[in-house]
PDB file of N, CA and C in Angstrom:
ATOM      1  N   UNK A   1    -218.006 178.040  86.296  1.00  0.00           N
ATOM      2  CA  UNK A   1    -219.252 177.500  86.810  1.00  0.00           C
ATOM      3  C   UNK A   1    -218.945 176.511  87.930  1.00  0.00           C
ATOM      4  N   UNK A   2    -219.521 176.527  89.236  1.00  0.00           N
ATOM      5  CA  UNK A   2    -219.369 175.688  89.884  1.00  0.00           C
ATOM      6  C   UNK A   2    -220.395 174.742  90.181  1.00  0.00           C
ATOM      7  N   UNK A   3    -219.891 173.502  90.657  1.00  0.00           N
ATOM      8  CA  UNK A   3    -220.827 172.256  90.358  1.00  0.00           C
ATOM      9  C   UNK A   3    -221.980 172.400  91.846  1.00  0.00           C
ATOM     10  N   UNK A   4    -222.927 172.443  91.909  1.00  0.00           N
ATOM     11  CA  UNK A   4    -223.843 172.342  93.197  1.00  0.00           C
ATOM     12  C   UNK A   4    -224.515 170.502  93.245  1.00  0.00           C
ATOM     13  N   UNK A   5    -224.134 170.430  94.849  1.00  0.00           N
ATOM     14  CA  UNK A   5    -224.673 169.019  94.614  1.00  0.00           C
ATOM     15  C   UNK A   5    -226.114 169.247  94.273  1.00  0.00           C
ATOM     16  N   UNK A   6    -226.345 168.079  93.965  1.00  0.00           N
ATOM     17  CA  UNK A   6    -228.278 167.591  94.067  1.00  0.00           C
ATOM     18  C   UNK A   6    -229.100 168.028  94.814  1.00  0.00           C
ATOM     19  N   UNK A   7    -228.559 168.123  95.991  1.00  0.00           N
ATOM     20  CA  UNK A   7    -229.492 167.858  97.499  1.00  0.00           C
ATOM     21  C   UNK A   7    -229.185 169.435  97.724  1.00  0.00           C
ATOM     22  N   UNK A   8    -228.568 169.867  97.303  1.00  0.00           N
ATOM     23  CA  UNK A   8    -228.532 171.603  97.778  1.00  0.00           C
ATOM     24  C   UNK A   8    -229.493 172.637  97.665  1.00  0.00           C
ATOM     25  N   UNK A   9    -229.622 173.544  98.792  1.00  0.00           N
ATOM     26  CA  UNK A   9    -231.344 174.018  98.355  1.00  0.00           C
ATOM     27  C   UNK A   9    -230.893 175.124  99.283  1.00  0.00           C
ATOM     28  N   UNK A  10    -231.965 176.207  99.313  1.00  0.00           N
ATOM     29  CA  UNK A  10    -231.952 177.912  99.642  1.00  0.00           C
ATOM     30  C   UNK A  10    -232.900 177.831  99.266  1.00  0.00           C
ATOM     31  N   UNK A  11    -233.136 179.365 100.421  1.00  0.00           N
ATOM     32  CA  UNK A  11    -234.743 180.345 100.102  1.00  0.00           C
ATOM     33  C   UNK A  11    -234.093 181.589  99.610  1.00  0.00           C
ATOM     34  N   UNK A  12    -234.707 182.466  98.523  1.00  0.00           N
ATOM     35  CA  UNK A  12    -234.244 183.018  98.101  1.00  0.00           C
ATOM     36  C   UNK A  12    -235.430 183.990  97.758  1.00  0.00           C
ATOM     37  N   UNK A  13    -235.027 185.241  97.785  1.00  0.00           N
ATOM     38  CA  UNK A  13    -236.252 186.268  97.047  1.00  0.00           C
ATOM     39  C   UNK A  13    -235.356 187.369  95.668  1.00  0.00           C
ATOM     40  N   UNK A  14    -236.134 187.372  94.481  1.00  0.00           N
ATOM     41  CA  UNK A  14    -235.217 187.650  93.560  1.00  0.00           C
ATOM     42  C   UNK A  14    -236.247 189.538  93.333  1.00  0.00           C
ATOM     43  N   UNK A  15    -235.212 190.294  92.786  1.00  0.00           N
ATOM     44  CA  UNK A  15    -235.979 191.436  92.098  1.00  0.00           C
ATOM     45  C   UNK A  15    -235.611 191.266  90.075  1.00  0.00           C
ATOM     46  N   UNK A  16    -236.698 191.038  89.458  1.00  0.00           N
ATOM     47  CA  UNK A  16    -236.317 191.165  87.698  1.00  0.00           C
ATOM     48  C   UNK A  16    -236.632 192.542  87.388  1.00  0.00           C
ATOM     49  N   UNK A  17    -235.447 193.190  86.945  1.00  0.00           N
ATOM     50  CA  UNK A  17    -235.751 194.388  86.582  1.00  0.00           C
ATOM     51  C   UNK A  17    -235.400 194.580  84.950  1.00  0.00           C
ATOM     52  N   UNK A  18    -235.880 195.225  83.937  1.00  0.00           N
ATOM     53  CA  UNK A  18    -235.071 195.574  82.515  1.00  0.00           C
ATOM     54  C   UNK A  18    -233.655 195.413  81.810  1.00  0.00           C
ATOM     55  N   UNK A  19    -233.794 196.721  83.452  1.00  0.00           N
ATOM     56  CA  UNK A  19    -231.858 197.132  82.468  1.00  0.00           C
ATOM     57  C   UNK A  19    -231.154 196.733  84.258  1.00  0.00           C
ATOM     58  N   UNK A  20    -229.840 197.154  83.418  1.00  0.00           N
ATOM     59  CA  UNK A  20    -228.339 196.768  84.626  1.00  0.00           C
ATOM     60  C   UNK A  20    -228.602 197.936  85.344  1.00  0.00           C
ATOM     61  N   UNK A  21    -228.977 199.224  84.979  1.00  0.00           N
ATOM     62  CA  UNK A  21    -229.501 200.609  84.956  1.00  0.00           C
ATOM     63  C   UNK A  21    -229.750 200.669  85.955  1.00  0.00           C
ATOM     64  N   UNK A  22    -230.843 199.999  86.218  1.00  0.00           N
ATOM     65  CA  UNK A  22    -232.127 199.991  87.158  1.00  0.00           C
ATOM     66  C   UNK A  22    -231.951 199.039  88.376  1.00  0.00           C
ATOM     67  N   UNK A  23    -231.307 198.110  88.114  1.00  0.00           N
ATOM     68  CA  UNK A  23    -231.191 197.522  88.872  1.00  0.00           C
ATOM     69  C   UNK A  23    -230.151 198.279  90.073  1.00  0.00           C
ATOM     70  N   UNK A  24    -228.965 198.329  89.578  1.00  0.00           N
ATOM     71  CA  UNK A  24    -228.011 199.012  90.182  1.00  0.00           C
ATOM     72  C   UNK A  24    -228.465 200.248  91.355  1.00  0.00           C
ATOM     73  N   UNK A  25    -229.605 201.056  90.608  1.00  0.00           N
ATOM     74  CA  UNK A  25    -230.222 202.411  91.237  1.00  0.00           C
ATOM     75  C   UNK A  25    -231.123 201.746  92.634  1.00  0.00           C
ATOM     76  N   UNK A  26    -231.590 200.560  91.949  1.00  0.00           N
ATOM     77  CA  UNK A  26    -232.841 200.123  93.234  1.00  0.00           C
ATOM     78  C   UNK A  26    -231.922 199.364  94.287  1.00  0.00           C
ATOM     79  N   UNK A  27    -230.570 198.964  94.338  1.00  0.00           N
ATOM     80  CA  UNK A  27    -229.785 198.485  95.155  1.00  0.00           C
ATOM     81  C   UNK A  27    -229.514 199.892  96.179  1.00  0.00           C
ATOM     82  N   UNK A  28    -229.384 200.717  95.718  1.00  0.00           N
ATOM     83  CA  UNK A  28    -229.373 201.543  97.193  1.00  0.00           C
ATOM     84  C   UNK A  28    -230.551 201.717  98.452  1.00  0.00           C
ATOM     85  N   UNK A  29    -231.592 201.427  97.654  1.00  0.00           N
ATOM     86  CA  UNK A  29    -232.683 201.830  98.557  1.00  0.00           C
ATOM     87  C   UNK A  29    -233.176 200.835  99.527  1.00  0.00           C
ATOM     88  N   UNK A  30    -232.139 199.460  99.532  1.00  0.00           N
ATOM     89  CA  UNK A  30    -232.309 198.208 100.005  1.00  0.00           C
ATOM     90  C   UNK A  30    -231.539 198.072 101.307  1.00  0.00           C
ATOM     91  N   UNK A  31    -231.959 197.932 102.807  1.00  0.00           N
ATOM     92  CA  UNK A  31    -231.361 197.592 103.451  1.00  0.00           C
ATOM     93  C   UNK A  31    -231.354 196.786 104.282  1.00  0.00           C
ATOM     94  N   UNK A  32    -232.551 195.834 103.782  1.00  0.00           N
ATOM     95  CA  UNK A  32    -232.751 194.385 104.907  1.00  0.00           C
ATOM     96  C   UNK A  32    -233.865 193.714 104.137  1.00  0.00           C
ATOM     97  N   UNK A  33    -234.566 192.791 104.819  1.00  0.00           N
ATOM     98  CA  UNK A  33    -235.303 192.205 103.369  1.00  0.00           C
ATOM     99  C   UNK A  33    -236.513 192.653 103.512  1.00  0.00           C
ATOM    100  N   UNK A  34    -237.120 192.914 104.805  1.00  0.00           N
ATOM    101  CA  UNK A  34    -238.302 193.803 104.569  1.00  0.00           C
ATOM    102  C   UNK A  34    -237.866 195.147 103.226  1.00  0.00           C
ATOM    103  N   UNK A  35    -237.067 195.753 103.197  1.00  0.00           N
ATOM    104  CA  UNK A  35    -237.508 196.578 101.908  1.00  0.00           C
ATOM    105  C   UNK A  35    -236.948 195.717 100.878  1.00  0.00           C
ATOM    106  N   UNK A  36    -235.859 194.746 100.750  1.00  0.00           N
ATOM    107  CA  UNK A  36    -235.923 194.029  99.195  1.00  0.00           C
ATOM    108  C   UNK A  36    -237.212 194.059  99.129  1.00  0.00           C
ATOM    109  N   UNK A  37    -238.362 192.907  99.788  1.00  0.00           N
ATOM    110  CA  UNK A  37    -239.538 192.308  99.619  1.00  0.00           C
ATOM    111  C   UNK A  37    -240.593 193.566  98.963  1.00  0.00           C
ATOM    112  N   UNK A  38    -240.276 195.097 100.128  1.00  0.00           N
ATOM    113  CA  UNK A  38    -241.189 196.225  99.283  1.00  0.00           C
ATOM    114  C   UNK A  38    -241.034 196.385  98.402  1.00  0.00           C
ATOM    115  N   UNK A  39    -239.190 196.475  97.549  1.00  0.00           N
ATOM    116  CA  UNK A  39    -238.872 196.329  96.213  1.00  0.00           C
ATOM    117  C   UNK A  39    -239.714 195.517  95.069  1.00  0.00           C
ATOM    118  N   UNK A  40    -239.549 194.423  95.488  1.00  0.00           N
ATOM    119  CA  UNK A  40    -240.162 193.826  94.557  1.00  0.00           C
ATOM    120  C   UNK A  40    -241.233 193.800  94.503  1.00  0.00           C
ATOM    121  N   UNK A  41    -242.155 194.271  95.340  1.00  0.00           N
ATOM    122  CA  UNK A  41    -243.447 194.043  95.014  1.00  0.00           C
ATOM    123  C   UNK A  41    -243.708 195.194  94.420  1.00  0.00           C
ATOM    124  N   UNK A  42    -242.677 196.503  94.163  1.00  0.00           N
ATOM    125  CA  UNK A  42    -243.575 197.597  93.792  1.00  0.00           C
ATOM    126  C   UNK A  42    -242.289 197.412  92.129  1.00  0.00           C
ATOM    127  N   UNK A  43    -241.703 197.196  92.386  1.00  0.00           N
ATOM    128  CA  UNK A  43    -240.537 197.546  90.796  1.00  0.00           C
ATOM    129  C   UNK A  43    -239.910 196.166  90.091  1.00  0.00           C
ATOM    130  N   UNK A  44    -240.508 194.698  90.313  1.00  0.00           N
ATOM    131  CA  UNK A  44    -240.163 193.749  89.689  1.00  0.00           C
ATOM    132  C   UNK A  44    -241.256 193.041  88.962  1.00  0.00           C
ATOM    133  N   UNK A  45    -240.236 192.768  87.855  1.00  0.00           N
ATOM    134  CA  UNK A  45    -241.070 192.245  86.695  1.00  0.00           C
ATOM    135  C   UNK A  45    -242.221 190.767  86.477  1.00  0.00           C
ATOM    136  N   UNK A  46    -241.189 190.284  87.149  1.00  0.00           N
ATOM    137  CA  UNK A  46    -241.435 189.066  88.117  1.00  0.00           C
ATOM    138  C   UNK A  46    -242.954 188.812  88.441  1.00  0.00           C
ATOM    139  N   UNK A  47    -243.608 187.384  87.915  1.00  0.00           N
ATOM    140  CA  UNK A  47    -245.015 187.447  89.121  1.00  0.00           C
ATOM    141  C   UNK A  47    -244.999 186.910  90.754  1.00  0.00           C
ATOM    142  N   UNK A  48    -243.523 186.705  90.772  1.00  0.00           N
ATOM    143  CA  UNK A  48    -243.010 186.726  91.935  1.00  0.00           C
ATOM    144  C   UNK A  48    -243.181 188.084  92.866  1.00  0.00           C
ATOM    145  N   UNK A  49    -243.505 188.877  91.948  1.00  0.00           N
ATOM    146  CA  UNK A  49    -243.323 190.154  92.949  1.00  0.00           C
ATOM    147  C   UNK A  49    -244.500 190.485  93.617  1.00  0.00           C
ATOM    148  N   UNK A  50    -245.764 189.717  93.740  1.00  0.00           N
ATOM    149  CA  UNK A  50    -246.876 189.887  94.710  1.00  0.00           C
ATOM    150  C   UNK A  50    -246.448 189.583  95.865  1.00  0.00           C
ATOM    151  N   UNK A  51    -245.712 188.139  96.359  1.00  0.00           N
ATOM    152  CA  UNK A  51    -245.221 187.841  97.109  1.00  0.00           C
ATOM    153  C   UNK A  51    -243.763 188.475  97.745  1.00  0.00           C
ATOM    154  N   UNK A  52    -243.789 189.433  97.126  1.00  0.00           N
ATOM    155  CA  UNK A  52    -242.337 189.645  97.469  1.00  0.00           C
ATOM    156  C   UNK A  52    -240.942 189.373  97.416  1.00  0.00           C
ATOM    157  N   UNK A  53    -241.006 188.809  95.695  1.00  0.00           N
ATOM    158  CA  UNK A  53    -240.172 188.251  95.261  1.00  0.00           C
ATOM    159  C   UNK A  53    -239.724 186.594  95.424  1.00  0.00           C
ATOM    160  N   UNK A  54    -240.594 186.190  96.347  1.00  0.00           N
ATOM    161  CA  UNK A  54    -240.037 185.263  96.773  1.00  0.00           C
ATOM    162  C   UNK A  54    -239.881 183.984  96.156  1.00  0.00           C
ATOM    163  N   UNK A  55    -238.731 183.245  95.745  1.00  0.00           N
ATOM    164  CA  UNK A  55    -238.468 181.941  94.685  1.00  0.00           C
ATOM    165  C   UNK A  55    -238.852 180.955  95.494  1.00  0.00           C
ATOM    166  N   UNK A  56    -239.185 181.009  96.952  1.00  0.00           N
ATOM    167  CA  UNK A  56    -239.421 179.063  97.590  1.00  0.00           C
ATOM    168  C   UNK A  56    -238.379 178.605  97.798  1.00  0.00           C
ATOM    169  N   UNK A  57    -238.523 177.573  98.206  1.00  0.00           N
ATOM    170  CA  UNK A  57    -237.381 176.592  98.693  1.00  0.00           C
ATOM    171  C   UNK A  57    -236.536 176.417  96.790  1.00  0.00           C
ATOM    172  N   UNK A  58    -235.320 176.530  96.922  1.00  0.00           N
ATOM    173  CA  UNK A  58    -234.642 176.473  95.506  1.00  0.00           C
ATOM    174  C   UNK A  58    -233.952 175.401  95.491  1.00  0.00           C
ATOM    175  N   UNK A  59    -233.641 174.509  94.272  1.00  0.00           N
ATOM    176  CA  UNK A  59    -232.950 173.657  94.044  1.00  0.00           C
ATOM    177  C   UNK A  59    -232.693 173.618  93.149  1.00  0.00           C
ATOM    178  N   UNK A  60    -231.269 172.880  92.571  1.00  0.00           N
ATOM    179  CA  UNK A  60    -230.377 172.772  91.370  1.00  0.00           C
ATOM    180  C   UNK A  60    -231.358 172.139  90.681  1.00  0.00           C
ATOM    181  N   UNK A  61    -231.526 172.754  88.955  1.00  0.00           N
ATOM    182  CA  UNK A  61    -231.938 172.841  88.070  1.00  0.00           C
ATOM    183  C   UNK A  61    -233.206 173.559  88.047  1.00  0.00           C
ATOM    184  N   UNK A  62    -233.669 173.891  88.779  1.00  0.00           N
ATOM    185  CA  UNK A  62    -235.168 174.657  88.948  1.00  0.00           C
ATOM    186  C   UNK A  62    -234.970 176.103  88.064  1.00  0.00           C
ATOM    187  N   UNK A  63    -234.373 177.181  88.899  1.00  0.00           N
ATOM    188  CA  UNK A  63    -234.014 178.401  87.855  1.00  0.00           C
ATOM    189  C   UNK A  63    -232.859 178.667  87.114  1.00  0.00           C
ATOM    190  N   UNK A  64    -233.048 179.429  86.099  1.00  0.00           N
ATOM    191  CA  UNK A  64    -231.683 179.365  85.073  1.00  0.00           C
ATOM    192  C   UNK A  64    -230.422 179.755  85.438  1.00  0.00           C
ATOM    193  N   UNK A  65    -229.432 179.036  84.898  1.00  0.00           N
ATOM    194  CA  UNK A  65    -228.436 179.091  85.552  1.00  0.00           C
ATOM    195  C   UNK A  65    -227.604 180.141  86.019  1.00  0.00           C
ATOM    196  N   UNK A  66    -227.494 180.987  85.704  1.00  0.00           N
ATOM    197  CA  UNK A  66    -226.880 182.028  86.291  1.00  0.00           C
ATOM    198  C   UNK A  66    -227.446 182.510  87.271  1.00  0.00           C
ATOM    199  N   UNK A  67    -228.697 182.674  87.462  1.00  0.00           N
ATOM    200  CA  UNK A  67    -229.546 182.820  89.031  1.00  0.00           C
ATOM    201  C   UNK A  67    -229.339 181.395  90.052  1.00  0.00           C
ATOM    202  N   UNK A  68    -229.153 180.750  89.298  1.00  0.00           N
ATOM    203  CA  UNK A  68    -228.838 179.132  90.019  1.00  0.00           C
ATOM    204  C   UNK A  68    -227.453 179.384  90.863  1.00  0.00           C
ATOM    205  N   UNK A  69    -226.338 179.742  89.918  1.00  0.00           N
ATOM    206  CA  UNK A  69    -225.150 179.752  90.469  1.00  0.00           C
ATOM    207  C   UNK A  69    -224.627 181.174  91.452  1.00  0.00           C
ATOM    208  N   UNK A  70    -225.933 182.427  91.302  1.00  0.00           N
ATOM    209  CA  UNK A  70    -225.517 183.267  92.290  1.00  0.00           C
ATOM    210  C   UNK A  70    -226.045 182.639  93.009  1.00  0.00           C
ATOM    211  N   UNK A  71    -227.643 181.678  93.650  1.00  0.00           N
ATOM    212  CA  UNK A  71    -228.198 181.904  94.783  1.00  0.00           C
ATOM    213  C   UNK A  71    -227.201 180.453  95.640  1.00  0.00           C
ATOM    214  N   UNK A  72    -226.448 180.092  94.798  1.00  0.00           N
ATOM    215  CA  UNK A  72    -225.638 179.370  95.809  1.00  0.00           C
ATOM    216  C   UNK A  72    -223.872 179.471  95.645  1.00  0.00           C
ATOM    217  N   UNK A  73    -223.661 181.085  95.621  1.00  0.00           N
ATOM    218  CA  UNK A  73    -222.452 181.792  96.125  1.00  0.00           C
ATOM    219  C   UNK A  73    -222.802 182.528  96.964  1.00  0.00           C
ATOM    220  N   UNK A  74    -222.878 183.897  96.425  1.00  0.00           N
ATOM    221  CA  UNK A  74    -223.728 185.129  96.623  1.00  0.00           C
ATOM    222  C   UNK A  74    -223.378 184.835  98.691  1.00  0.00           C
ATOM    223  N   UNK A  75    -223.263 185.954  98.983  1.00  0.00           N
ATOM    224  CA  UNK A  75    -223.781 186.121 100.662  1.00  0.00           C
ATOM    225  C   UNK A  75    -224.513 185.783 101.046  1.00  0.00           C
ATOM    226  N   UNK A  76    -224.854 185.614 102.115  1.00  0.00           N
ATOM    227  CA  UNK A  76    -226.594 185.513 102.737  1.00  0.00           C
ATOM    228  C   UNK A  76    -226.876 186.768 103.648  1.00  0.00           C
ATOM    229  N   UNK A  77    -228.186 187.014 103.624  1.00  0.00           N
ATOM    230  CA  UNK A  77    -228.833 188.261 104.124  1.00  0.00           C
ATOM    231  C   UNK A  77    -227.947 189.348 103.920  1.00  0.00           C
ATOM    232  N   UNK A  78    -228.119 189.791 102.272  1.00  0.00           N
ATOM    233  CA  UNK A  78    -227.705 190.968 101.646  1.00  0.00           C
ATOM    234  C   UNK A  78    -228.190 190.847  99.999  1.00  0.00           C
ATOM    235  N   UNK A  79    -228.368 191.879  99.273  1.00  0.00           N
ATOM    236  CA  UNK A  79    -228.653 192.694  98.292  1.00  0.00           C
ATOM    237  C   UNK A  79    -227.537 192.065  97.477  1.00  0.00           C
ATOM    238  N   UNK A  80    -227.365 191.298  96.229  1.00  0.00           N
ATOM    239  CA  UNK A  80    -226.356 190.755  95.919  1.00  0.00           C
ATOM    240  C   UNK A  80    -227.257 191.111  93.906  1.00  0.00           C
ATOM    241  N   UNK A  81    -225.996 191.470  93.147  1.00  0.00           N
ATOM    242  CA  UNK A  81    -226.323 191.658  92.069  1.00  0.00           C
ATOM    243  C   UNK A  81    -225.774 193.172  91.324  1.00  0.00           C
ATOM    244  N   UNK A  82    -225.915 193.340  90.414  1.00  0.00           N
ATOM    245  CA  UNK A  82    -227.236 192.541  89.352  1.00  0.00           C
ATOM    246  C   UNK A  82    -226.150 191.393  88.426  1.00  0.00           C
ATOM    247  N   UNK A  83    -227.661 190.725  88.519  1.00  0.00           N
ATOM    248  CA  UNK A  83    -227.476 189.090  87.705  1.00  0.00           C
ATOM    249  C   UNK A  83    -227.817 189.168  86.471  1.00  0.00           C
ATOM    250  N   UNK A  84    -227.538 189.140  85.137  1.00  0.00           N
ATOM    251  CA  UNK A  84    -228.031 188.937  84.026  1.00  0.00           C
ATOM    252  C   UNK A  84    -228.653 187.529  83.219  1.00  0.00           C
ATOM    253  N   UNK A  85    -229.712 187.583  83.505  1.00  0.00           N
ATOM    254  CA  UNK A  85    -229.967 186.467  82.603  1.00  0.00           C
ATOM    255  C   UNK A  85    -230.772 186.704  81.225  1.00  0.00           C
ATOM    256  N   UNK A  86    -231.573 185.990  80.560  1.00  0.00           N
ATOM    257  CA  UNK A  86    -232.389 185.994  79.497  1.00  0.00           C
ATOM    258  C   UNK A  86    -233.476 186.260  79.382  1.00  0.00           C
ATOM    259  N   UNK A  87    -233.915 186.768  81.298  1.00  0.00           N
ATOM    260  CA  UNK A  87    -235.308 187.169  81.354  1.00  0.00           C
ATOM    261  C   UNK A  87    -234.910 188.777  81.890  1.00  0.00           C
ATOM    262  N   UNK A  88    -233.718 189.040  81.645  1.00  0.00           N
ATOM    263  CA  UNK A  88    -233.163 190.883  82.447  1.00  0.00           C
ATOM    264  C   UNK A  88    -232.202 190.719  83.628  1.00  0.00           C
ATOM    265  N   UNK A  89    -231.926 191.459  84.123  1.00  0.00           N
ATOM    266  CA  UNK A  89    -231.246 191.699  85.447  1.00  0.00           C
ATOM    267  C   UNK A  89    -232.040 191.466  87.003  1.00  0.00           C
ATOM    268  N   UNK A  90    -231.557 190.753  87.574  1.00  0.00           N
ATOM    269  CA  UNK A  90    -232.063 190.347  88.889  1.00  0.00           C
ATOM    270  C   UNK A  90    -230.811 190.508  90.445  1.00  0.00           C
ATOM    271  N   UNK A  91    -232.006 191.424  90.867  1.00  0.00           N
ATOM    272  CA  UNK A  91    -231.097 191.704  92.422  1.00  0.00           C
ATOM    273  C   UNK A  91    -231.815 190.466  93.299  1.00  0.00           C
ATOM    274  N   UNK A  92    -230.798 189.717  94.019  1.00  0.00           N
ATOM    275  CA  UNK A  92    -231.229 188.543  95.093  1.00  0.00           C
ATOM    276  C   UNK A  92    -230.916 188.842  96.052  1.00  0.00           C
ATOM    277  N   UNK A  93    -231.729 188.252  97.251  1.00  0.00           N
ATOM    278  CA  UNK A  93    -231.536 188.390  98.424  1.00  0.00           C
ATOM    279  C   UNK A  93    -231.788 186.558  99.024  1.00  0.00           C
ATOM    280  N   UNK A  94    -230.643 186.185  99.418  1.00  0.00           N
ATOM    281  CA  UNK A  94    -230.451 184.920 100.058  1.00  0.00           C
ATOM    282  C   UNK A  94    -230.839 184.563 101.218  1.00  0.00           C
ATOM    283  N   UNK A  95    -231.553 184.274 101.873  1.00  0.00           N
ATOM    284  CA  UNK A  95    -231.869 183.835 103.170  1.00  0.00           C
ATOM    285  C   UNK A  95    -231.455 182.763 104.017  1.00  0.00           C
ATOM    286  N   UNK A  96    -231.093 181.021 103.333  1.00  0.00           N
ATOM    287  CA  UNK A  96    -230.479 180.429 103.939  1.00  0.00           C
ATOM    288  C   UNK A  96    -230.094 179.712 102.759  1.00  0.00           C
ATOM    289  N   UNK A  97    -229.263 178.910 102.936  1.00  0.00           N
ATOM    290  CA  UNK A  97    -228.628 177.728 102.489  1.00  0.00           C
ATOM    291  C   UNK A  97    -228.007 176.582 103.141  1.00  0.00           C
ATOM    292  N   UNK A  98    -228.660 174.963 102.071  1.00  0.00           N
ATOM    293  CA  UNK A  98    -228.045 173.722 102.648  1.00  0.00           C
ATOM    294  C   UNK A  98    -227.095 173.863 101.480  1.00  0.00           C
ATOM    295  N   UNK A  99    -225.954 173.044 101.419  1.00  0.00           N
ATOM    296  CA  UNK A  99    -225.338 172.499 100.536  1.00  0.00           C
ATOM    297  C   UNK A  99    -224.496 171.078 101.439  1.00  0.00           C
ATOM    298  N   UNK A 100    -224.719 170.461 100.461  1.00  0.00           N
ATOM    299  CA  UNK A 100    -224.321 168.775 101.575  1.00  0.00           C
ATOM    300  C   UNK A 100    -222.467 168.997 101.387  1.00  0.00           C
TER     301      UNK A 100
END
């Protein structure tokens, strides 16, 4: 686990899907964030997915940790996943990041 300062923050758009299954399959059809964003609005579980997945400005402690600690590794502007957490598998797509 790595430590993220306080002040560290990203925009981030997530897809929650079931299984590892599914997730994995909907990673091909992804190739920029206009279609993540179609993704999620048509195949995530998420009520994020009206918007297009989109999490907002993110900061340490806000989402659970394992989505915490990909959206501040993970690449930026790419299809990164699948993430397992306690709410299913989630494909992210990173857009920017501060970290002090």
């Amino acid at each position: 686990m790595m430590l993220i300062p306080d002040l560290a923050r990203a925009k981030a758009h997530h897809i929650l899907l079931q299984t590892e299954a599914q997730a994995v399959d909907l990673m091909a059809y992804i190739h920029d964030l206009a279609s993540f964003e179609q993704a999620a609005k048509t195949y995530s579980l998420c009520p994020s997915a009206k918007i297009g997945g989109d999490l907002g400005l993110t900061k340490p402690g806000v989402v659970v940790e394992a989505l915490e600690q990909a959206i501040f590794s993970v690449p930026l502007h790419t299809v990164s996943g699948p993430i397992q957490t306690c709410h299913g598998y989630h494909l992210l797509w990173v857009k920017k990041r501060q970290v002090p």
